[in-house]
Protein backbone atom coordinates (compact mmCIF):
# COMPACT_ATOMS: atom_id res chain seq x y z
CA UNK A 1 -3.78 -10.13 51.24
CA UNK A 2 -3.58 -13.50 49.53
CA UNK A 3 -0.28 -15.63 49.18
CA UNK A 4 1.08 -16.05 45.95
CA UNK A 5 3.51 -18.63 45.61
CA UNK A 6 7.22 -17.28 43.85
CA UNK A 7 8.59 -20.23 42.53
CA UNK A 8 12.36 -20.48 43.05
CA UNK A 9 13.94 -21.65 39.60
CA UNK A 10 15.54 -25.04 40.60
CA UNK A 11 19.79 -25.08 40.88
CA UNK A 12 20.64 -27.61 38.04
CA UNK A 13 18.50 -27.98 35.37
CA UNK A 14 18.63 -28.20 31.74
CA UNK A 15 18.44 -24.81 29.65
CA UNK A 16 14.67 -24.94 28.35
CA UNK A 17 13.70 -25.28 32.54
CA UNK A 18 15.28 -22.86 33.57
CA UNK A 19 14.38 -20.66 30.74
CA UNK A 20 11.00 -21.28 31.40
CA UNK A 21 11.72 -21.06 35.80
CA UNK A 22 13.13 -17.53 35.65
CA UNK A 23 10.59 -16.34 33.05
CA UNK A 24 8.25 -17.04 35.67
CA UNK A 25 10.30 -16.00 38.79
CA UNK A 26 9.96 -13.01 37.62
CA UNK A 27 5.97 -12.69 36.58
CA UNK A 28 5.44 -13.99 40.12
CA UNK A 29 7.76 -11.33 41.17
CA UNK A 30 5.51 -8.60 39.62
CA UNK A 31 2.26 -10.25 40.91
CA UNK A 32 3.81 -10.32 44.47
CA UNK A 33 4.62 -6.96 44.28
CA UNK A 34 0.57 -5.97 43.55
CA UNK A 35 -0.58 -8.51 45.76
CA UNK A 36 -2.80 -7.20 48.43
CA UNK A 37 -3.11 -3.14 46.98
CA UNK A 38 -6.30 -1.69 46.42
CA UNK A 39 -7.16 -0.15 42.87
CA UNK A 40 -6.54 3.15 43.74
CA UNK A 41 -3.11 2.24 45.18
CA UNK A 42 -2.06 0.22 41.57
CA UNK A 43 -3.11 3.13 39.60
CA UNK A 44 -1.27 6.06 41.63
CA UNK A 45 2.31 6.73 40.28
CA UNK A 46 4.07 6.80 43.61
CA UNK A 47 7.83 7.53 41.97
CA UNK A 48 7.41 11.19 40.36
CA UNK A 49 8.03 12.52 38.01
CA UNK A 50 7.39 9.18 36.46
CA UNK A 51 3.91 8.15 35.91
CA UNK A 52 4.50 4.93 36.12
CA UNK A 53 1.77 2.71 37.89
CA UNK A 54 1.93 -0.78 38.64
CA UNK A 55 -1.17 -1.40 36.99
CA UNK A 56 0.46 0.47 33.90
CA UNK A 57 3.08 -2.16 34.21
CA UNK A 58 0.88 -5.36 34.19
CA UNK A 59 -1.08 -3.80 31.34
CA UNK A 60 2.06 -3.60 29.42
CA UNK A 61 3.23 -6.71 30.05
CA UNK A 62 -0.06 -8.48 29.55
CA UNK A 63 1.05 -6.56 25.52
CA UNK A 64 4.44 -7.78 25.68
CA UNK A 65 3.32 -11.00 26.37
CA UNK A 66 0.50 -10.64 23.76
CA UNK A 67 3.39 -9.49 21.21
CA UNK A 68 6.25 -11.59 21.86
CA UNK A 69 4.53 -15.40 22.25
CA UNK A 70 1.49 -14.85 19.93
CA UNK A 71 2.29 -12.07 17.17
CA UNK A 72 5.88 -12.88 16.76
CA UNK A 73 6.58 -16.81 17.63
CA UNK A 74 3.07 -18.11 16.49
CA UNK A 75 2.08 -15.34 13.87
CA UNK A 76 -1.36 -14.48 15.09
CA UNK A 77 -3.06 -11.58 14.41
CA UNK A 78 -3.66 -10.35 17.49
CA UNK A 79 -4.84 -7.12 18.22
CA UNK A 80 -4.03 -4.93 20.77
CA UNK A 81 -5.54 -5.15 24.68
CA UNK A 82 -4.83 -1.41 25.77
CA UNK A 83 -4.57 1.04 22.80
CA UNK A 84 -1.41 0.12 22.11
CA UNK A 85 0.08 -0.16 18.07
CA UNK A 86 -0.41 -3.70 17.28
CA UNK A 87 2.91 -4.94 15.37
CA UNK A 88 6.85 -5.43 15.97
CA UNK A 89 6.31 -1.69 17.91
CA UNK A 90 3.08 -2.82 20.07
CA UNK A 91 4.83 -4.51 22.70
CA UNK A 92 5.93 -1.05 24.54
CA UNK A 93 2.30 0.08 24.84
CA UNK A 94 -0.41 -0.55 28.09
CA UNK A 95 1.27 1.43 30.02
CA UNK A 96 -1.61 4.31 30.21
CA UNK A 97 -4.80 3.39 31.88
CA UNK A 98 -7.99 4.65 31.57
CA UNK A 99 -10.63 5.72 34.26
CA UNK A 100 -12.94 2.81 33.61
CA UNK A 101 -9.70 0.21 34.69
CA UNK A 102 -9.78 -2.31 36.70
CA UNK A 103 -6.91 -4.06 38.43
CA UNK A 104 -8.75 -7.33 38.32
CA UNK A 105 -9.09 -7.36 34.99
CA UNK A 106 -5.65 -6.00 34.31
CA UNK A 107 -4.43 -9.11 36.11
CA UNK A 108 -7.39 -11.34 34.71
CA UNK A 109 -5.87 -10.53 31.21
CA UNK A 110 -2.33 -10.68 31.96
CA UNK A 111 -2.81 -13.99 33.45
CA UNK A 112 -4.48 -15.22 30.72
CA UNK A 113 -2.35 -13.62 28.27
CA UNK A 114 0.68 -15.84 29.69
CA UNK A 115 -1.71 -19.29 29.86
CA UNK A 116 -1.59 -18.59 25.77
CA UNK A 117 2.01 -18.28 26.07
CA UNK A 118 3.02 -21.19 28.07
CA UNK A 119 0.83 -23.08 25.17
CA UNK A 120 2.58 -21.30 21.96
CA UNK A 121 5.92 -22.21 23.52
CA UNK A 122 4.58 -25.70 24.71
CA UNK A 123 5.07 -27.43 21.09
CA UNK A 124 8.02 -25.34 19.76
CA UNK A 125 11.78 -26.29 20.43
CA UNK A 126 14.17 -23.21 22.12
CA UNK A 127 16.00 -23.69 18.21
CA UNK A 128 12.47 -22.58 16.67
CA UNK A 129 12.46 -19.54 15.29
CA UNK A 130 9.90 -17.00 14.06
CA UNK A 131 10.42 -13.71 11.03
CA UNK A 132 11.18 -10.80 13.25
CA UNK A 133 12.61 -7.18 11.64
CA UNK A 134 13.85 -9.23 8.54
CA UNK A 135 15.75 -11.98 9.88
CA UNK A 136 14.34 -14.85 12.31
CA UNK A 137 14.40 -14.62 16.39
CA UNK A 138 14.63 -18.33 18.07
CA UNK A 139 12.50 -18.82 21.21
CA UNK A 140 15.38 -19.10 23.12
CA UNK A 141 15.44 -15.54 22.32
CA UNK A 142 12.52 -14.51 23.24
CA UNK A 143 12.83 -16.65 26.51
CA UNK A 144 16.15 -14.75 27.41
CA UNK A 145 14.93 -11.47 26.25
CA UNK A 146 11.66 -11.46 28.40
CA UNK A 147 13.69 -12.64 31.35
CA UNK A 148 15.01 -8.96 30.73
CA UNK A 149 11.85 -7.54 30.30
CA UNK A 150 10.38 -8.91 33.39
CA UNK A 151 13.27 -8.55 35.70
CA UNK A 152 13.38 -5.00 34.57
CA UNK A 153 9.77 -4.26 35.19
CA UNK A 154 10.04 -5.95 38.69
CA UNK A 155 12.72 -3.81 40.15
CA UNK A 156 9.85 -1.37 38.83
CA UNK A 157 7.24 -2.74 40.38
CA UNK A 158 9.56 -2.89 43.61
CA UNK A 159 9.77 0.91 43.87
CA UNK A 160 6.57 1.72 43.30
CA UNK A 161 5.50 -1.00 45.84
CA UNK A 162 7.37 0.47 48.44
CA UNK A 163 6.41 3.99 47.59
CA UNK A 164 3.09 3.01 47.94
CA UNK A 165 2.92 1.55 51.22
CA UNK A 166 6.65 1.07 52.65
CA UNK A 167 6.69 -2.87 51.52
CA UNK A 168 10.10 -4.21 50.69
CA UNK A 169 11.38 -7.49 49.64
CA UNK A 170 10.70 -10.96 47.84
């Protein structure tokens, strides 16, 4: 098992740090919680009747990711990594995996799906905004509502962790 660091977001900061801190709190969080798990454990959906997998759930965020910081802030046309719609809708897809999956490339792509991200939000102000469903979304947010997505998808990734093999915490 390697150690990945979980940055804790720092105790006084100014709003676009600790935007940016719990934002990635929380995607350590979900790499912590696949740290160290073989493929076959990732894809097995350890909470029926769910079929929820934790490599379903860094596929899908590797899309939300994808959607949120490159299709919506920056505008790019960027199609879909796992099958799913590309569009406003195509963030909610990846969670499927197919036989030929790997969880290092699952995590390969996340990872670099959130390098892109760190860059798109890089030269924009929290007060920039993008056209989203007709009206404009600021990158504030999309910072506040990924903190959502992510802390969501950790407590997740939490249960099917300890499903898996009985490992609790961080």
């Amino acid at each position: 098992m390697t150690h990945i660091e979980r940055p804790m977001p720092p105790l006084n900061a100014d709003e676009r740090t600790n935007l940016e801190s719990w934002l990635d709190f929380y995607r350590a969080t979900v790499a912590v919680k696949c740290d160290g798990l073989a493929d076959e454990q990732v894809r097995r959906a350890s909470v029926p009747p769910s079929s929820l997998t934790l490599l379903g759930l860094v596929q899908h965020l590797a899309e939300v990711e994808r959607n949120w910081f490159r299709r919506v802030l920056a505008a790019e046309d960027a199609p879909s990594i796992h099958g799913a719609p590309a569009g406003p809708g195509g963030q909610d897809g990846g969670f499927e995996i197919s036989a030929d999956a790997s969880f290092a490339q699952a995590l390969a792509t996340w990872q670099g799906e959130i390098t892109v991200s760190r860059a798109n939000c890089a030269v924009r102000t929290l007060e920039d905004t993008a056209p989203f469903m007709g009206g404009e979304v600021s990158l504030r947010w999309i910072y506040t509502h990924m903190i959502g997505e992510y802390a969501r998808h950790s407590g997740h990734a939490d249960l099917l962790r300890e499903r898996t093999d009985g490992s609790t915490g961080a």
